[in-house]
N, C-alpha and C. Protein backbone atom coordinates (compact mmCIF):
# COMPACT_ATOMS: atom_id res chain seq x y z
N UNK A 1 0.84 -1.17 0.00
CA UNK A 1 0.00 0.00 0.00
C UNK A 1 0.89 1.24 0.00
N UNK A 2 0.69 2.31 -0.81
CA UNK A 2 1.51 3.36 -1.10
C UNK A 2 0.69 4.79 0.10
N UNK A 3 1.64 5.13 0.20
CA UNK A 3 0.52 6.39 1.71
C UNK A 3 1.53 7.54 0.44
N UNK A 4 0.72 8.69 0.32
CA UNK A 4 1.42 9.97 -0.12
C UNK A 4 0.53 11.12 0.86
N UNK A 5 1.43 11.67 1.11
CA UNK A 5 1.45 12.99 2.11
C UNK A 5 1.81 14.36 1.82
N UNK A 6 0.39 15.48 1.51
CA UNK A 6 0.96 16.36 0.79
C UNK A 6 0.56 17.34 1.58
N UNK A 7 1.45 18.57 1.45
CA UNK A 7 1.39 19.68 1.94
C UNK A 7 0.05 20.65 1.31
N UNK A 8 -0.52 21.13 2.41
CA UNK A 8 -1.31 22.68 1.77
C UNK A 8 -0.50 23.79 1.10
N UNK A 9 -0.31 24.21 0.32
CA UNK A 9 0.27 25.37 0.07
C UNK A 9 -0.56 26.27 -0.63
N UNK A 10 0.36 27.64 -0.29
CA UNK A 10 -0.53 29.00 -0.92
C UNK A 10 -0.59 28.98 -2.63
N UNK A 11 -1.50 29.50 -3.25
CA UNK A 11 -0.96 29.97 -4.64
C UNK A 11 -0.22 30.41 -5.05
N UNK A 12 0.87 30.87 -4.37
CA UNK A 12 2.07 31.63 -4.52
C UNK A 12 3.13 30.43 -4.26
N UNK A 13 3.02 30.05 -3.41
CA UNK A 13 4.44 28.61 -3.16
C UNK A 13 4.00 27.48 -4.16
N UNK A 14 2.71 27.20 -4.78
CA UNK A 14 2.30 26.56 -5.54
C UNK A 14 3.48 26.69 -6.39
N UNK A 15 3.04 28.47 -7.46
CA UNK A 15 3.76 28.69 -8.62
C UNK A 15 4.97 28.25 -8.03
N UNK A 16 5.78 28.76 -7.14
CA UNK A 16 7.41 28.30 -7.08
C UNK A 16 7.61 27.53 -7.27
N UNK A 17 6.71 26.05 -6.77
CA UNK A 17 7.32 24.93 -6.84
C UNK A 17 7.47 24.34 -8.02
N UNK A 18 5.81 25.21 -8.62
CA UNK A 18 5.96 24.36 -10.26
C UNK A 18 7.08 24.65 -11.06
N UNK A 19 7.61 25.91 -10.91
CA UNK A 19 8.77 26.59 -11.75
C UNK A 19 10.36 25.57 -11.77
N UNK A 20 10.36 25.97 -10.01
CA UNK A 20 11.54 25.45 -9.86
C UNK A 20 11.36 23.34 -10.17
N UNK A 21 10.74 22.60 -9.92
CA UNK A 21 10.33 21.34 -10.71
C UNK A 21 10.70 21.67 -12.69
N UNK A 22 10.13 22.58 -13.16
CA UNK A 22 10.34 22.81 -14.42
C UNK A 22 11.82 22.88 -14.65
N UNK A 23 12.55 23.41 -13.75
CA UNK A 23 13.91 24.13 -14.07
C UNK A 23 14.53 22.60 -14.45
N UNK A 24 14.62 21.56 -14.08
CA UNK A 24 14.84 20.32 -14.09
C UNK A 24 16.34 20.49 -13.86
N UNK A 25 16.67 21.17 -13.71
CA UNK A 25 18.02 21.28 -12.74
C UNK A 25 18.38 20.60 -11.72
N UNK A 26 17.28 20.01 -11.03
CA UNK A 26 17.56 20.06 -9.27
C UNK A 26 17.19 18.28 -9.06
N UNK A 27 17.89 17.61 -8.64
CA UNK A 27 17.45 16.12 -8.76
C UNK A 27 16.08 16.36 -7.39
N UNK A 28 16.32 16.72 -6.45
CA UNK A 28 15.43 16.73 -4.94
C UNK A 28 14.53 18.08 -5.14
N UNK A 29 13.62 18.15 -5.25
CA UNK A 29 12.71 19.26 -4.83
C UNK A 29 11.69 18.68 -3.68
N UNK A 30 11.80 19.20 -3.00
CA UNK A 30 10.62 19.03 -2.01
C UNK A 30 9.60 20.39 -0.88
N UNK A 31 8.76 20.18 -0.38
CA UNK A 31 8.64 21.40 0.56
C UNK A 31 8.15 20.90 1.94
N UNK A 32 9.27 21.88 3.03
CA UNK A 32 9.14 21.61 4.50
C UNK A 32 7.99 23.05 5.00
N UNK A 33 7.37 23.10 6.05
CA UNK A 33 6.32 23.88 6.29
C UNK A 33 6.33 25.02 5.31
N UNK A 34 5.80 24.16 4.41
CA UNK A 34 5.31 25.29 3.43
C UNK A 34 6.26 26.18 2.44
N UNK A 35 7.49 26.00 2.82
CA UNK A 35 8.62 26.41 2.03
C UNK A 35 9.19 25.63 1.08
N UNK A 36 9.41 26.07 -0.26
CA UNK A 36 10.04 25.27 -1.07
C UNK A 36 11.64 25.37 -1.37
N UNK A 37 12.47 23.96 -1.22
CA UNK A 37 13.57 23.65 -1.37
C UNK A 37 14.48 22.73 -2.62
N UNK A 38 15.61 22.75 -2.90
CA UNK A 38 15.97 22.20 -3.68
C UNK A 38 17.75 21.62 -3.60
N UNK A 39 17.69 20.41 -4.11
CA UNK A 39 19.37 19.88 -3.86
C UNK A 39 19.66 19.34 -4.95
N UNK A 40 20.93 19.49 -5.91
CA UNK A 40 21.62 18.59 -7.08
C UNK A 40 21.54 17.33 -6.95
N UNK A 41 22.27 17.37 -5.80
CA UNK A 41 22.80 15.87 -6.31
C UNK A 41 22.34 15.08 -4.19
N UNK A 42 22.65 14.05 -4.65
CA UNK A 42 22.24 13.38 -3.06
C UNK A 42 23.29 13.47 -2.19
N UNK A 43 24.50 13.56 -2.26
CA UNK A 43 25.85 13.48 -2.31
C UNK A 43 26.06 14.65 -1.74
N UNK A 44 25.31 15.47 -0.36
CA UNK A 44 26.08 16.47 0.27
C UNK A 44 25.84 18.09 -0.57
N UNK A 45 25.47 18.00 -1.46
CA UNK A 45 25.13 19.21 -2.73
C UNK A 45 24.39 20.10 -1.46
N UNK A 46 24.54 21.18 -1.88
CA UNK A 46 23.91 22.33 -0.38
C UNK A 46 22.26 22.70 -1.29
N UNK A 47 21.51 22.81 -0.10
CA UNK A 47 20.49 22.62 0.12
C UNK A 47 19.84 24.36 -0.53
N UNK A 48 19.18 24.76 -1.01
CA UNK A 48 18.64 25.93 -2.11
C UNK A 48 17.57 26.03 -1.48
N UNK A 49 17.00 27.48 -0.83
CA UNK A 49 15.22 27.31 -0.61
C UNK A 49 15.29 28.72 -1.32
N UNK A 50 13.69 27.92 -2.44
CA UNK A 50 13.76 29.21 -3.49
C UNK A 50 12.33 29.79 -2.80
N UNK A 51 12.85 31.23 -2.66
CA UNK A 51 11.83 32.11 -2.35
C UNK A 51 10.73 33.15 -2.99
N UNK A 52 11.21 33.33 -4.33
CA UNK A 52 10.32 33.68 -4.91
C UNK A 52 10.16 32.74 -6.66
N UNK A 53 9.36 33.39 -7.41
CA UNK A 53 9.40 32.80 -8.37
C UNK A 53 10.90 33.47 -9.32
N UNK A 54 11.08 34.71 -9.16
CA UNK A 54 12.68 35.75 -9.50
C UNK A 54 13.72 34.11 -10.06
N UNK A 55 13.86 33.30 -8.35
CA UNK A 55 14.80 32.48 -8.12
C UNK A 55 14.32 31.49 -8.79
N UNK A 56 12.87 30.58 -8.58
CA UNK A 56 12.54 29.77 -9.86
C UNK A 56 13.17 29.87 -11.02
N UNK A 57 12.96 30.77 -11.70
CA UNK A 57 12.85 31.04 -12.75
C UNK A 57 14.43 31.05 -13.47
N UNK A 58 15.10 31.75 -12.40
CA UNK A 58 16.54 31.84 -12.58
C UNK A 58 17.03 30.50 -12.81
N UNK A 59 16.65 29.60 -11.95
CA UNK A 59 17.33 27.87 -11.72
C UNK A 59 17.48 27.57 -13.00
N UNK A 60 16.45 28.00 -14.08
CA UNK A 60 15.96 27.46 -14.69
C UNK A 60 16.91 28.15 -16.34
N UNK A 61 16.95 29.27 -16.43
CA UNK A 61 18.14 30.13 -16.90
C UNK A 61 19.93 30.15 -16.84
N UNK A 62 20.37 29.41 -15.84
CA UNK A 62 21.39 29.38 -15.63
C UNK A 62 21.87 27.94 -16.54
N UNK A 63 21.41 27.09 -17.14
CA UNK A 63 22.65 26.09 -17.19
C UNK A 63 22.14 25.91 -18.81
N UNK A 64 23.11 25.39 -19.76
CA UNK A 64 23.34 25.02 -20.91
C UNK A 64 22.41 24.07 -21.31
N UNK A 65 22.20 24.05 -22.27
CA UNK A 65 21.89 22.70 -22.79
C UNK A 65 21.91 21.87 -22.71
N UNK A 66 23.61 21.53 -23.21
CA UNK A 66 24.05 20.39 -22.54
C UNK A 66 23.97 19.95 -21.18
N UNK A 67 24.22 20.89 -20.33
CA UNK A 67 23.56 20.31 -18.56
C UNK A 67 22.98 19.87 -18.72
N UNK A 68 21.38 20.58 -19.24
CA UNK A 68 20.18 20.05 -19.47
C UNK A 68 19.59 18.50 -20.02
N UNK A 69 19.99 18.72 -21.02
CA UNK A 69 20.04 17.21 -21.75
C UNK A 69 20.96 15.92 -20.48
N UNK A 70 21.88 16.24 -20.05
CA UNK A 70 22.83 15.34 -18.82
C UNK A 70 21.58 15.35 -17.97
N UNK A 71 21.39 16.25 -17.00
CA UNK A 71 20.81 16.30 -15.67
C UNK A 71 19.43 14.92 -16.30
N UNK A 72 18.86 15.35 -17.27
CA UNK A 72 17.59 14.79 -17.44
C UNK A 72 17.92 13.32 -17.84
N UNK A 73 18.59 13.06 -18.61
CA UNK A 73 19.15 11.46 -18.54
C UNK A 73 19.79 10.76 -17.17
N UNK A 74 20.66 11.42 -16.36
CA UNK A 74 20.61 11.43 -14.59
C UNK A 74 19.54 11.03 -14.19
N UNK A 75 18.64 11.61 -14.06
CA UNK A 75 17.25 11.72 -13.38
C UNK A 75 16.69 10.54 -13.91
N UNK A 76 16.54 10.34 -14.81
CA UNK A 76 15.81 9.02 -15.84
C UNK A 76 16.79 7.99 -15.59
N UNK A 77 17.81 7.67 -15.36
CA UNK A 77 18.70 6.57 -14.78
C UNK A 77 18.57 6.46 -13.09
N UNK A 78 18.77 7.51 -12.43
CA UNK A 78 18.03 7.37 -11.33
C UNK A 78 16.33 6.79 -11.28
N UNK A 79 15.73 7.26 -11.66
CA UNK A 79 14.09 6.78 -11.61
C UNK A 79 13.70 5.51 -11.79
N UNK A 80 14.41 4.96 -13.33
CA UNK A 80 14.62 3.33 -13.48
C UNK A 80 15.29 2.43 -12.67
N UNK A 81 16.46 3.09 -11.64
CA UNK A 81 16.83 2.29 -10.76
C UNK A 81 16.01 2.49 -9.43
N UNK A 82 15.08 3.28 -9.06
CA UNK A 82 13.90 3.28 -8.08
C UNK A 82 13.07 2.57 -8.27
N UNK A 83 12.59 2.78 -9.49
CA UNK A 83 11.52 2.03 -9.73
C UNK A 83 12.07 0.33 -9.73
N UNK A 84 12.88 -0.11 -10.08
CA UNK A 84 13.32 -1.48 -10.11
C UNK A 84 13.28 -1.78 -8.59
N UNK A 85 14.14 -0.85 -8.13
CA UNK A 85 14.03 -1.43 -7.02
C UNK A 85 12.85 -1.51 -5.99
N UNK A 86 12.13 -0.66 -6.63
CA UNK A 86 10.58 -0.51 -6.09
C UNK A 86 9.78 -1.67 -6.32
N UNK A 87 10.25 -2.06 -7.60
CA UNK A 87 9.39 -3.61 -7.89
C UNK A 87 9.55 -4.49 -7.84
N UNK A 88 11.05 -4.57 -6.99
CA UNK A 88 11.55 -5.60 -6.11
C UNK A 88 11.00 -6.10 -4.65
N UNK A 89 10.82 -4.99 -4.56
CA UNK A 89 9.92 -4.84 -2.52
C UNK A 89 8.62 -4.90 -2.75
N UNK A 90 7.90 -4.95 -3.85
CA UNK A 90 6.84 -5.33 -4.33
C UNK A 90 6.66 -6.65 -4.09
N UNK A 91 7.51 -7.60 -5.24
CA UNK A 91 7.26 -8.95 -5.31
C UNK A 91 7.57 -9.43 -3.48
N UNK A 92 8.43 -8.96 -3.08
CA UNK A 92 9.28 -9.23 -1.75
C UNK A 92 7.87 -9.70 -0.75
């Protein structure tokens, strides 16, 4: 059985989060009371809380292409190895 647990947020931390999620920069996005945060990599990468959409938006402006195209194949090699292993503890 899967439990998901979601935060209330304002219309305003809404937009941030959707932005900064868009920026696809950030492997971790998540939000703690109501604030939205962000981390690269799992590996110690320092922890980002974006405060307005300004900073969204920026995440999202700053890196190349090529990052881009990398980070998102990252992320998609990460996900397939979750999910595997997700459907391991399944059968389990």
């Amino acid at each position: 059985m899967k439990v998901y647990c979601n935060e209330q947020l304002t219309p305003k931390k809404q937009g941030i989060l959707r932005e900064a999620r868009q920026a696809k920069k950030f492997f971790f996005i998540w939000t703690s009371k109501g604030d939205v945060y962000c981390r690269k990599k799992l590996d110690g990468s320092q922890v980002i809380e974006v405060k307005d959409l300004i900073i969204a938006r920026y995440l999202e402006s700053t890196l190349s292409e090529m990052e881009k195209k990398q980070i998102q194949a990252n992320n998609q090699r990460a996900l397939q190895k979750w999910e595997a292993a997700n459907a391991m503890n399944a059968i389990a």
